[in-house]
N, C-alpha and C. Protein backbone atom coordinates (compact mmCIF):
# COMPACT_ATOMS: atom_id res chain seq x y z
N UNK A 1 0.82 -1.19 0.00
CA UNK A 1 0.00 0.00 0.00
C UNK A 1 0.87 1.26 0.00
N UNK A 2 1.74 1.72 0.62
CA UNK A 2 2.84 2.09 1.07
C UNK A 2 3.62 2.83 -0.53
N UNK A 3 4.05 1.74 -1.36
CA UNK A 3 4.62 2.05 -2.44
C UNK A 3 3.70 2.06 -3.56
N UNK A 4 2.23 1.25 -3.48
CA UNK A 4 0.92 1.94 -4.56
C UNK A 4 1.12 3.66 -4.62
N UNK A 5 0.59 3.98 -2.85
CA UNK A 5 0.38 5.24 -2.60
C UNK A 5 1.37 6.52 -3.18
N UNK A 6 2.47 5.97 -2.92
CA UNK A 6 3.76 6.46 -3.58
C UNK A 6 3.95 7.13 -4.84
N UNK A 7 4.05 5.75 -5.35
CA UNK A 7 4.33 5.97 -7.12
C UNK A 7 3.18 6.79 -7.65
N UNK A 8 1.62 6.86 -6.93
CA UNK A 8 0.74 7.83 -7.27
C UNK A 8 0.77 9.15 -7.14
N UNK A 9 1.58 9.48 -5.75
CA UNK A 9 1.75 10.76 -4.55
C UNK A 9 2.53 11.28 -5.22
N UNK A 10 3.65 10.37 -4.63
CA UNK A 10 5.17 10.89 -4.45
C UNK A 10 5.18 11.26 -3.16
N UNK A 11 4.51 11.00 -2.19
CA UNK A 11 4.52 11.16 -1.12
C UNK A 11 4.75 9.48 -0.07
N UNK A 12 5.81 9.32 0.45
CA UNK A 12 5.31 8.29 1.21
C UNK A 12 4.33 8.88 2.90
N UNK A 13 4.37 7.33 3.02
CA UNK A 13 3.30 7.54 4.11
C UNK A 13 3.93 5.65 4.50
N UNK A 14 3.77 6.05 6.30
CA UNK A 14 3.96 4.45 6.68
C UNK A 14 2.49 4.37 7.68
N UNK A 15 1.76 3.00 6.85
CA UNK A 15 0.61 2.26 7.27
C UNK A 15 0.81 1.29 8.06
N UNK A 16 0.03 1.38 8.90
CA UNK A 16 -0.68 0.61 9.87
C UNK A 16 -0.72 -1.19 9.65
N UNK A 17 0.16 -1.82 10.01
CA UNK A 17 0.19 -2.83 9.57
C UNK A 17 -0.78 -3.65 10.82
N UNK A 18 -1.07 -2.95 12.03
CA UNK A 18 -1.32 -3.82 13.30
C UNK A 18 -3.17 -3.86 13.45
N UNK A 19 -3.28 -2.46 12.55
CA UNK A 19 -4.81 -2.22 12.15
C UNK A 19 -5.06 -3.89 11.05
N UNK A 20 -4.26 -4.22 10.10
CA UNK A 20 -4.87 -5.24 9.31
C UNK A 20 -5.09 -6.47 10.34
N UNK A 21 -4.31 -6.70 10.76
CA UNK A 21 -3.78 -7.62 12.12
C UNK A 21 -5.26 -7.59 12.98
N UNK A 22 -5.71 -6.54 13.77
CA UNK A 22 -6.81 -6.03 14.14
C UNK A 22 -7.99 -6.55 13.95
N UNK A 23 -7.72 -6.04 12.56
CA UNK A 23 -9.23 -5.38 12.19
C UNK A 23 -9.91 -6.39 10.91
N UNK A 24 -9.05 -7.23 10.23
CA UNK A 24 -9.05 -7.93 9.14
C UNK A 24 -9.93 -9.31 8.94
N UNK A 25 -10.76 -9.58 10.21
CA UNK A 25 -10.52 -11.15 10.60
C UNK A 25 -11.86 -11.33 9.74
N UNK A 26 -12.83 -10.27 9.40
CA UNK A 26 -14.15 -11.13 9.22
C UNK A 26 -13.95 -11.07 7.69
N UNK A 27 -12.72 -11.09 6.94
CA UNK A 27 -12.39 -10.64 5.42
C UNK A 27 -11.51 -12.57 5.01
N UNK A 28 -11.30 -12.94 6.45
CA UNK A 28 -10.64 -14.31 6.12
C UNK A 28 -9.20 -14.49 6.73
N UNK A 29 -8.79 -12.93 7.16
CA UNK A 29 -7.28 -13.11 7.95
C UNK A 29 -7.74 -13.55 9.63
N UNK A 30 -6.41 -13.98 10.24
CA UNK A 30 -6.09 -14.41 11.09
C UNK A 30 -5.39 -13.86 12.15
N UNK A 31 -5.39 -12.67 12.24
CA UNK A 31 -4.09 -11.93 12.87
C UNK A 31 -2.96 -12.63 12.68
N UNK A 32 -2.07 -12.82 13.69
CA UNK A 32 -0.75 -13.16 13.86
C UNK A 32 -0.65 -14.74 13.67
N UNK A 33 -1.98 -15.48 13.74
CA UNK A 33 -2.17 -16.87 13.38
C UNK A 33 -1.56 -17.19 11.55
N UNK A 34 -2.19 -15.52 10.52
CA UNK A 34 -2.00 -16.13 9.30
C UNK A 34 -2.85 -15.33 8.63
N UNK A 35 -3.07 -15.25 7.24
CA UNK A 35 -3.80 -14.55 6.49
C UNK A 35 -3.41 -14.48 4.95
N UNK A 36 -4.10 -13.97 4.55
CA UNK A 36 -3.61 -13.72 3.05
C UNK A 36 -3.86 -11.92 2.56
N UNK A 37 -2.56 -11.45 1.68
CA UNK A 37 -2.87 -10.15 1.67
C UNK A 37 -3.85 -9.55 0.75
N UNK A 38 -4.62 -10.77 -0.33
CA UNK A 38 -5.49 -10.32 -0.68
C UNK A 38 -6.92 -9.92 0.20
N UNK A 39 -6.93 -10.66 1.24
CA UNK A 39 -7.87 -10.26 2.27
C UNK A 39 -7.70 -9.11 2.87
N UNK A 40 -6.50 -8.58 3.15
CA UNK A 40 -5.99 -7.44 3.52
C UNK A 40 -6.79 -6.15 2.45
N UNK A 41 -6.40 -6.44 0.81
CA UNK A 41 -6.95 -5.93 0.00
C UNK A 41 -8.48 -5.58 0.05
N UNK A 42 -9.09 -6.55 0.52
CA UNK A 42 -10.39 -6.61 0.16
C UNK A 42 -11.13 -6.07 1.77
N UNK A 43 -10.68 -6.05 2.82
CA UNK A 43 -10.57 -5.13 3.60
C UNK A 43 -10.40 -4.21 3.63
N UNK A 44 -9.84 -3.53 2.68
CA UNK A 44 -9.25 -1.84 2.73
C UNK A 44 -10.11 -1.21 1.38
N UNK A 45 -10.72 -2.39 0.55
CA UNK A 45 -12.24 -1.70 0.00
C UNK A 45 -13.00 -1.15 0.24
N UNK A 46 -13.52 -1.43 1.47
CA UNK A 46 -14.53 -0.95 2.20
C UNK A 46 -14.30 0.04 4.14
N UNK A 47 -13.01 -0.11 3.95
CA UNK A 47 -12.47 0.61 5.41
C UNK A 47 -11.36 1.43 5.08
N UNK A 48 -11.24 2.57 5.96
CA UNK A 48 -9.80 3.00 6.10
C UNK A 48 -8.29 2.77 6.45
N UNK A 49 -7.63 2.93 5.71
CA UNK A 49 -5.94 2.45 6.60
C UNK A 49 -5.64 3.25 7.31
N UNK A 50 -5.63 3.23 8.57
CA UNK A 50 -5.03 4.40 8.98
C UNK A 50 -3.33 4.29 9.10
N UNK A 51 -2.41 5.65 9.48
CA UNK A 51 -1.26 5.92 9.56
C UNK A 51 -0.66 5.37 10.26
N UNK A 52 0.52 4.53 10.31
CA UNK A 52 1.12 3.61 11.47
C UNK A 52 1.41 4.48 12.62
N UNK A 53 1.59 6.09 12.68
CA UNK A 53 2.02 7.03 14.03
C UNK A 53 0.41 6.22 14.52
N UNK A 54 -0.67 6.48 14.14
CA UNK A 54 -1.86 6.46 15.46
C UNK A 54 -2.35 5.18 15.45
N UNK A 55 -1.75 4.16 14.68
CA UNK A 55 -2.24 3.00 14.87
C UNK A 55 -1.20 2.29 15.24
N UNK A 56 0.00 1.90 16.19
CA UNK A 56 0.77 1.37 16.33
C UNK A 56 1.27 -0.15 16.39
N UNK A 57 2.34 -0.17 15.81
CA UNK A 57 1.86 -2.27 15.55
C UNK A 57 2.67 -2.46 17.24
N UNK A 58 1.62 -3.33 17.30
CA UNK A 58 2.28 -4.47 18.91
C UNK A 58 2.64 -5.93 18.49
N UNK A 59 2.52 -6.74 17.85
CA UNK A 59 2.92 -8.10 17.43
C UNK A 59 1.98 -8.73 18.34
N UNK A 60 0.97 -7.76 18.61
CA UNK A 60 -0.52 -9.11 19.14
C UNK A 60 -1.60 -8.66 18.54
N UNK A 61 -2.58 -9.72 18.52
CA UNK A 61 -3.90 -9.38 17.74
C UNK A 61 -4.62 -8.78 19.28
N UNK A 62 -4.95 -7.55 18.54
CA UNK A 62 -5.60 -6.47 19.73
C UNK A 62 -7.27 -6.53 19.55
N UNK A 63 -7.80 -5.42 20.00
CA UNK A 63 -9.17 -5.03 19.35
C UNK A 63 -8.88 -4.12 18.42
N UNK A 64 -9.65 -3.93 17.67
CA UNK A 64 -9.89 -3.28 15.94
C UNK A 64 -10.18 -1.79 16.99
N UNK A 65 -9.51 -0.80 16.49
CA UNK A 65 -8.94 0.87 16.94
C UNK A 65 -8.83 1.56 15.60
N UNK A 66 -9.84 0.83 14.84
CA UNK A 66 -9.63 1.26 13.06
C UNK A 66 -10.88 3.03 13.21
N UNK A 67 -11.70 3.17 14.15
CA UNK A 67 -12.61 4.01 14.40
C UNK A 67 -11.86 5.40 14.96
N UNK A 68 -10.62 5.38 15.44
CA UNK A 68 -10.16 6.13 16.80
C UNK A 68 -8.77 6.98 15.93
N UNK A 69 -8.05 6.05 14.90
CA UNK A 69 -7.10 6.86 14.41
C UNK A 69 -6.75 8.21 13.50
N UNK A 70 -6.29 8.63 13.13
CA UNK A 70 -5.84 9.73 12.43
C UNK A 70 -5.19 9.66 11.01
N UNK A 71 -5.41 10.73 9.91
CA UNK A 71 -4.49 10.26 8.60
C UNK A 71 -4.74 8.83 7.93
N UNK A 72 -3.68 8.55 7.39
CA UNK A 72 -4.27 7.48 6.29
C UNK A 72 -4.86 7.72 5.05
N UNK A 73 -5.40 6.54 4.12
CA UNK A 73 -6.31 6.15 3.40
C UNK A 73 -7.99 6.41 3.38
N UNK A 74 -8.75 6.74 2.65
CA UNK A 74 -10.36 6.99 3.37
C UNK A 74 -10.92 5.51 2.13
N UNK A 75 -11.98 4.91 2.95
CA UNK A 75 -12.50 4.02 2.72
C UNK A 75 -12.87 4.03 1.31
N UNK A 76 -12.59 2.83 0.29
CA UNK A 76 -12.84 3.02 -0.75
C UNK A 76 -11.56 3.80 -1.83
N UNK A 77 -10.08 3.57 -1.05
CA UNK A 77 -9.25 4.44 -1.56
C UNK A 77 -8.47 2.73 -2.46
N UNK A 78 -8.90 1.86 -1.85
CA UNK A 78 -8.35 0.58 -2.32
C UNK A 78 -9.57 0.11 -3.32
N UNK A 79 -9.26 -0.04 -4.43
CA UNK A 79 -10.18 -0.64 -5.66
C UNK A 79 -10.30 -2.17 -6.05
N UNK A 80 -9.44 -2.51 -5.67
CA UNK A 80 -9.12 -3.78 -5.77
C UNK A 80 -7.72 -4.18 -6.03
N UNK A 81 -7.82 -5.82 -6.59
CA UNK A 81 -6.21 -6.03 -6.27
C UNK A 81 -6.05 -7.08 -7.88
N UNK A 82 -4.86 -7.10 -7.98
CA UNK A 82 -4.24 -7.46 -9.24
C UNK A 82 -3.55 -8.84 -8.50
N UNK A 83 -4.30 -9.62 -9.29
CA UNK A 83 -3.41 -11.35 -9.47
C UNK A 83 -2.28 -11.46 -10.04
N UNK A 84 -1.09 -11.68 -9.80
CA UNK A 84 0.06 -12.04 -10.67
C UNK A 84 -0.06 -13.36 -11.10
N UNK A 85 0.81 -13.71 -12.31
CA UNK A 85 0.73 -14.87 -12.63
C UNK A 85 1.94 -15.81 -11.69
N UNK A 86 2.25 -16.63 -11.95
CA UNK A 86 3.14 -17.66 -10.96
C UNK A 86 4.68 -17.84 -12.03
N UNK A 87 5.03 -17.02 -12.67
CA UNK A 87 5.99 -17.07 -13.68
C UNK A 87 7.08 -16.04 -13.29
N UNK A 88 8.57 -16.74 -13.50
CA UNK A 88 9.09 -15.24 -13.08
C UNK A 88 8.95 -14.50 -14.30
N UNK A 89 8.54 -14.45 -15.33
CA UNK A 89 8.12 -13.50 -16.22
C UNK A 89 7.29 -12.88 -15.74
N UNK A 90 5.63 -13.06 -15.67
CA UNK A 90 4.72 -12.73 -14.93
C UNK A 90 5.19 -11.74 -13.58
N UNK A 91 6.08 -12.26 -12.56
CA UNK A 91 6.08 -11.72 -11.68
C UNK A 91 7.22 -10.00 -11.81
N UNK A 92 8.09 -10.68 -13.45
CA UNK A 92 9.25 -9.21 -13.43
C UNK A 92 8.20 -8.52 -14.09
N UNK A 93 7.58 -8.93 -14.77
CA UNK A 93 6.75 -7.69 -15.53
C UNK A 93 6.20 -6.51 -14.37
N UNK A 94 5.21 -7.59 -13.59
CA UNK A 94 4.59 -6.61 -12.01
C UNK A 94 5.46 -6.14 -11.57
N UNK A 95 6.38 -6.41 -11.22
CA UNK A 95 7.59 -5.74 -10.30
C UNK A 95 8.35 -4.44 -11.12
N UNK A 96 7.95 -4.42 -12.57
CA UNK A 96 8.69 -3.33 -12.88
C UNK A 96 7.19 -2.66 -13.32
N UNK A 97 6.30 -2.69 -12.40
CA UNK A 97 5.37 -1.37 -12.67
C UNK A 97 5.11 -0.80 -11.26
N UNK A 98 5.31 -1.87 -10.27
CA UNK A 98 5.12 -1.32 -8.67
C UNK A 98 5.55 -2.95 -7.64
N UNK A 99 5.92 -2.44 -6.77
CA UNK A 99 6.42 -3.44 -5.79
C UNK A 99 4.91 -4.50 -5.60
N UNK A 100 5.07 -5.58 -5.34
CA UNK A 100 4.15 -6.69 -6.08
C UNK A 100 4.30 -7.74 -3.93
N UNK A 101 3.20 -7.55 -3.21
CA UNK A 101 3.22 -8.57 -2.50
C UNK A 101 3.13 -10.05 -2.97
N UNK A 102 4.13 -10.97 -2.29
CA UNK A 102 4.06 -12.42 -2.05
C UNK A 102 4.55 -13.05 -1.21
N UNK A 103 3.92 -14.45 -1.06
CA UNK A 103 4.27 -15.07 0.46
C UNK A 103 5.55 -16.15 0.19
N UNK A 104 6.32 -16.57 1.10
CA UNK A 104 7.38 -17.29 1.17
C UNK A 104 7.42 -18.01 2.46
N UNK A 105 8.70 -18.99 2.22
CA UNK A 105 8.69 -19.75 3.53
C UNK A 105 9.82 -19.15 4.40
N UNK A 106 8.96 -18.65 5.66
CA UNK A 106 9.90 -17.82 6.58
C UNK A 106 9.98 -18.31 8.03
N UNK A 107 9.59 -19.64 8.10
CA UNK A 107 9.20 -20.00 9.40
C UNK A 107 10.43 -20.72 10.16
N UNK A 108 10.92 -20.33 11.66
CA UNK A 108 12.26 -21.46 11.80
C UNK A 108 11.88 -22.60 11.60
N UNK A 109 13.04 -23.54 12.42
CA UNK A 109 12.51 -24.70 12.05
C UNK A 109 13.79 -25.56 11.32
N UNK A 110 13.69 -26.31 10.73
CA UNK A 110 14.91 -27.34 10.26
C UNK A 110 15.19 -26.63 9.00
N UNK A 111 14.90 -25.73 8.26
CA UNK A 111 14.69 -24.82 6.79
C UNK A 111 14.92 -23.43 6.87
N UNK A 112 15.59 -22.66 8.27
CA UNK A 112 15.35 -21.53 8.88
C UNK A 112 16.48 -20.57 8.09
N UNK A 113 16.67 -20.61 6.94
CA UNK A 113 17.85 -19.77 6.44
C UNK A 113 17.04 -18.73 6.03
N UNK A 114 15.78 -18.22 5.75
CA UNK A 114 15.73 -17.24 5.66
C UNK A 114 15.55 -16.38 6.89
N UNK A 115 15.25 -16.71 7.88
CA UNK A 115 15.47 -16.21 9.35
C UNK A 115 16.18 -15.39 9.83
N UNK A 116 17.50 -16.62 9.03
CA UNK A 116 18.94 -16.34 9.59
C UNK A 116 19.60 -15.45 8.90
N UNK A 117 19.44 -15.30 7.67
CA UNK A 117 19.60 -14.39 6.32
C UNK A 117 20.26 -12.78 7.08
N UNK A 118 21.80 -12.98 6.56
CA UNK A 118 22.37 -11.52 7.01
C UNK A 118 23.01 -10.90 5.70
N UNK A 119 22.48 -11.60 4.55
CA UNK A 119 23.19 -10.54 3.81
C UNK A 119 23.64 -11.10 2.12
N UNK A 120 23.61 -10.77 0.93
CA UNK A 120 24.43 -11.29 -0.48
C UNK A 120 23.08 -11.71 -0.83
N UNK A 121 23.06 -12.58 -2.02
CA UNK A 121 21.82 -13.50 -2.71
C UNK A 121 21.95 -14.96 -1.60
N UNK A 122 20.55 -14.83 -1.06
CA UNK A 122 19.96 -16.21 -0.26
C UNK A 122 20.24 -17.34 -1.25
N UNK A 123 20.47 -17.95 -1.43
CA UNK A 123 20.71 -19.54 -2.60
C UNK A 123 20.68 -20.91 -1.58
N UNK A 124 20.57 -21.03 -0.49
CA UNK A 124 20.22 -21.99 0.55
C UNK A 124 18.81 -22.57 0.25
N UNK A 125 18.11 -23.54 0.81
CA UNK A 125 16.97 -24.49 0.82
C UNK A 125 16.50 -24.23 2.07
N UNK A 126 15.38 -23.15 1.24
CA UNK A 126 15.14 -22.64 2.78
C UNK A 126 13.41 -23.53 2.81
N UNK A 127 13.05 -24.05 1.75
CA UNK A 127 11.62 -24.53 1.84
C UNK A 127 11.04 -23.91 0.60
N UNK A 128 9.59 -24.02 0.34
CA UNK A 128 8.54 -23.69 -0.29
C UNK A 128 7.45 -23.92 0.47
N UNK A 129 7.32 -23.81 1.60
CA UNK A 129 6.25 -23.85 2.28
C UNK A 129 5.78 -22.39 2.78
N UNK A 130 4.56 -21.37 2.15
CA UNK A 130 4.50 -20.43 2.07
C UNK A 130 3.81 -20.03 3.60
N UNK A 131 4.41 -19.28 4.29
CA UNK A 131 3.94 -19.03 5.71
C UNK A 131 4.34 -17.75 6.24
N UNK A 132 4.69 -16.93 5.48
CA UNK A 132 4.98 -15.42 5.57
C UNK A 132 4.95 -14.59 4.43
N UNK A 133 4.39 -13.40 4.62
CA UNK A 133 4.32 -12.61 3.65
C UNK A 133 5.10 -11.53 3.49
N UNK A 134 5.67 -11.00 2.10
CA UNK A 134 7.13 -10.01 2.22
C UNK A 134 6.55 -9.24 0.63
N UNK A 135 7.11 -8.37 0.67
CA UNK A 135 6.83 -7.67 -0.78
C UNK A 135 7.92 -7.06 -2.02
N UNK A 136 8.31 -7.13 -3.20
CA UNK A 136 9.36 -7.66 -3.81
C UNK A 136 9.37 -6.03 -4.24
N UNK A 137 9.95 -5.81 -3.60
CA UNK A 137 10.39 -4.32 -4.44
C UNK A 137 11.57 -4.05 -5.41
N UNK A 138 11.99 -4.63 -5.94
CA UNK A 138 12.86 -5.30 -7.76
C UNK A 138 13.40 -6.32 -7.64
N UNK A 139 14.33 -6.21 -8.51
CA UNK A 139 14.97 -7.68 -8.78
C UNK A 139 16.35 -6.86 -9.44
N UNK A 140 17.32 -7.93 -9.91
CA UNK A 140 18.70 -7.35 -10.46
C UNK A 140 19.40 -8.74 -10.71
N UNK A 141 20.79 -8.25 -10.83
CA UNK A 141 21.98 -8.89 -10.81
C UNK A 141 23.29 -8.85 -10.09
N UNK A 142 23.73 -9.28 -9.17
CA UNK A 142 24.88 -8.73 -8.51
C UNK A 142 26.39 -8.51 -9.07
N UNK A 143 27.41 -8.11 -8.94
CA UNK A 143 28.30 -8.13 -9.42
C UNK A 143 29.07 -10.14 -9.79
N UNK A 144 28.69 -11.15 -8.93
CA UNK A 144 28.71 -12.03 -9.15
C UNK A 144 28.31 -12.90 -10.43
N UNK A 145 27.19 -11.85 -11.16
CA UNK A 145 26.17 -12.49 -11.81
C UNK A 145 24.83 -13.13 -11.29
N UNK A 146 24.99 -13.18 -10.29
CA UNK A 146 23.62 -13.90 -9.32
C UNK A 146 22.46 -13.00 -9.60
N UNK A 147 21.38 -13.89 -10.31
CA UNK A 147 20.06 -13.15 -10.39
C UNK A 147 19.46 -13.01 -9.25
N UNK A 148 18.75 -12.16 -8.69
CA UNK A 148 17.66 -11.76 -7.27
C UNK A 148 16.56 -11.11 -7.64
N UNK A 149 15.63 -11.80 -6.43
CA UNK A 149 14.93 -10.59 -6.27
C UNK A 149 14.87 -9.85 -5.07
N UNK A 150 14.73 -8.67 -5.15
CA UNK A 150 14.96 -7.84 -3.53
C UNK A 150 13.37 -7.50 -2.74
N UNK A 151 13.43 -8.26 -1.49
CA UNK A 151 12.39 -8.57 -0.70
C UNK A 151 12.29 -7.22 0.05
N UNK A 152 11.47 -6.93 0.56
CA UNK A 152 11.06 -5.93 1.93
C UNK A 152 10.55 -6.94 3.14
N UNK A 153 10.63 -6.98 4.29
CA UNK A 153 10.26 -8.01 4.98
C UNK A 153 10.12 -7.18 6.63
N UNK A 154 9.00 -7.73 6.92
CA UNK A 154 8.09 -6.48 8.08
C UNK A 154 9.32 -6.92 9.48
N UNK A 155 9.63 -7.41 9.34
CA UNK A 155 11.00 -7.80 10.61
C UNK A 155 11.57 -6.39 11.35
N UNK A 156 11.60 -5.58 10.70
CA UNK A 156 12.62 -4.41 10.94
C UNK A 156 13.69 -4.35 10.46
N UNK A 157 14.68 -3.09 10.39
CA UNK A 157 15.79 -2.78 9.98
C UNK A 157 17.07 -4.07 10.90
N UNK A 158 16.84 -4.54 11.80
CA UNK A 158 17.83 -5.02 12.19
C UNK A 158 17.95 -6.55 11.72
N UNK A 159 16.92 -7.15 10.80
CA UNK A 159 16.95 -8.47 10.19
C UNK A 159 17.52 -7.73 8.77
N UNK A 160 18.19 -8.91 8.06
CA UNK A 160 19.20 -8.87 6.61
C UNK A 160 19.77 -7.62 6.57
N UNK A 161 19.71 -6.86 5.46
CA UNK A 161 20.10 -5.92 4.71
C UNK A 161 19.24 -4.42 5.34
N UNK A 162 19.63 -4.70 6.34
CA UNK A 162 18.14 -3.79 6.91
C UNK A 162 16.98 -3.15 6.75
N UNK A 163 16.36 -4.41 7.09
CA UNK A 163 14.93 -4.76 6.93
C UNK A 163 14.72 -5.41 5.42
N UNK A 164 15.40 -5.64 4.25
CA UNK A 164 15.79 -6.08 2.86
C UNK A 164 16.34 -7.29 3.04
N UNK A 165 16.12 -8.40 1.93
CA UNK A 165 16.74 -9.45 0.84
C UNK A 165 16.77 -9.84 -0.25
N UNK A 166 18.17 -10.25 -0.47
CA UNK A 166 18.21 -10.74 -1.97
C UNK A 166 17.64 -12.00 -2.03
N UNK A 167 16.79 -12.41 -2.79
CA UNK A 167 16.33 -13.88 -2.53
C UNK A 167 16.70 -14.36 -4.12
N UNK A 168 17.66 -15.17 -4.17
CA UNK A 168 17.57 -16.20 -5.60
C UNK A 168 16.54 -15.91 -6.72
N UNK A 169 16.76 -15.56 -7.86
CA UNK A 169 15.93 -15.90 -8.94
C UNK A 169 16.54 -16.39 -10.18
N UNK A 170 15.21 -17.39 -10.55
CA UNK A 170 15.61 -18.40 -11.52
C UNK A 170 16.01 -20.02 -11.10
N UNK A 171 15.64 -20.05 -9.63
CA UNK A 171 15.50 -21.56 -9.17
C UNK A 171 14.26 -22.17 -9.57
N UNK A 172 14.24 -23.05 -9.87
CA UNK A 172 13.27 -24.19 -10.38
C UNK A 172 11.98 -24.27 -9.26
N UNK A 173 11.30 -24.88 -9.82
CA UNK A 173 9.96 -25.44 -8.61
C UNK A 173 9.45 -24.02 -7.96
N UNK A 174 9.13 -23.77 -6.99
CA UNK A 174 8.35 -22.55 -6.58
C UNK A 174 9.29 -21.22 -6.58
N UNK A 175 10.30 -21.51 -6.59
CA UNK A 175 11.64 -20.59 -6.93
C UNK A 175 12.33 -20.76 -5.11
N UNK A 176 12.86 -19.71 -4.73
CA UNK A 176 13.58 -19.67 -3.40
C UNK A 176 12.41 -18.99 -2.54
N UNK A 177 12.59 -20.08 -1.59
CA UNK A 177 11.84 -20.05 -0.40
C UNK A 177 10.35 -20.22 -0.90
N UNK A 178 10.38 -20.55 -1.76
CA UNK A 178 8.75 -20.55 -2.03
C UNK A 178 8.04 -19.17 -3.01
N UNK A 179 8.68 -18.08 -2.97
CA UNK A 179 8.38 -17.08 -3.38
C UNK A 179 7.38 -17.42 -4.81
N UNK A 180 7.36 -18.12 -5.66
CA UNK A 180 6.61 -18.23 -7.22
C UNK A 180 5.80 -18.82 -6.54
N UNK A 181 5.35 -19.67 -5.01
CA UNK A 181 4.24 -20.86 -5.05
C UNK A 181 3.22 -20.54 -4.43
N UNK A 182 3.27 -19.07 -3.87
CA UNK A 182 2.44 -18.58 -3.03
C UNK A 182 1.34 -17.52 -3.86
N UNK A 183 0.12 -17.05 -3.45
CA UNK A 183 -0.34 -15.72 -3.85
C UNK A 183 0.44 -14.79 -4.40
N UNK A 184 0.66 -13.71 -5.05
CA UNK A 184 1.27 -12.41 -5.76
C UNK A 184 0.38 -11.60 -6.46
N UNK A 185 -0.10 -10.73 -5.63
CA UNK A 185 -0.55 -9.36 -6.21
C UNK A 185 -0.07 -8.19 -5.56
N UNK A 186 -1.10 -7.00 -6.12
CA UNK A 186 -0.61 -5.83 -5.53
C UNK A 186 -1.98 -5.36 -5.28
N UNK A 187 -1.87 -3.88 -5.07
CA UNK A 187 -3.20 -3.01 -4.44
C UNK A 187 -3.78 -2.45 -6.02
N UNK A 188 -5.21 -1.91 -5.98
CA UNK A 188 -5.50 -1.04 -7.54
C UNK A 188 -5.62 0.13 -6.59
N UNK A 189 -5.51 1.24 -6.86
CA UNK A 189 -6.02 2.47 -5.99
C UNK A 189 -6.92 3.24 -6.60
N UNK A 190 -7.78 4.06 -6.10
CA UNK A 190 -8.57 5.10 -6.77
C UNK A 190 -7.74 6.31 -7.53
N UNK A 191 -8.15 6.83 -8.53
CA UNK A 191 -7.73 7.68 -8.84
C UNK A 191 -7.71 9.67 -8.21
């Protein structure tokens, strides 16, 4: 939402991630149990986002405070949402018109390298089991030659590249970490 709003503005703005968390559940999300960000989408059809200053994230599912905040989005500012296809073609095309949410496997566990992830192109077996959601804000090549794509990931600045990863592209099967096997869209916004 964040970088929709953006590329429209030119203004950023940081949203309320603890309001979706909240407020999301009768759309099909889960709070901190799980969700999908098209539900997120289809939530913010009909409600406001408010501004992460008055909606503050806690890492627990609270009561919905979506009535009480300040700034933001006004209801109906989200139009809907765009399906990507499951191709990394499909997915570079989206990514070179606006940063493109999708889910990956981020969970510890016996597969925990993206967890652990401090830094270069991820190329480890980290899984395809899609259980976190991150949003791909480009892709490239490193001086190595190593194709990537570069993740945003809600962790904070003090996980990878701060708060960033390079994740592998052009691995086979769901690609790295799962990234091709999961959901991939983005937001439509009003004009």
């Amino acid at each position: 939402m964040e970088s929709a709003h953006y590329i429209r503005t030119k203004n950023l703005v940081a949203y309320s991630e603890q309001q979706l968390v909240d407020c999301s559940s009768a759309f099909g999300n889960h709070g901190c149990q799980g969700g999908l960000m098209d539900f997120a989408y289809k939530y913010l059809e009909t409600n406001p986002l408010c501004e992460q200053a008055s909606y503050e994230y806690t890492g627990t599912v609270g009561q919905c405070r979506a009535n009480s905040c300040t700034g933001g989005l006004q209801a109906g500012a989200v139009t809907g949402h765009i399906e990507v296809g499951h191709t990394e073609q499909d997915l570079m095309s989206a990514v070179a018109q606006q940063p493109v949410t999708v889910g990956v496997h981020g969970a510890m566990g016996d597969m925990n390298a993206f967890q652990l992830y401090k830094g270069g192109v991820l190329t480890a077996d980290c899984g395809t089991k899609v259980d976190h959601g991150v949003t791909i804000v480009g892709y490239g090549v490193d001086s190595n030659g190593q194709r990537y794509w570069k993740i945003k990931n809600s962790y904070g600045v003090g996980w990878g590249i701060k708060g960033y990863a390079l994740l592998q592209r052009g691995k086979s099967g769901g690609g790295e970490c799962g990234i091709l096997a999961g959901a991939m869209s983005y937001p439509v916004l009003s004009s």
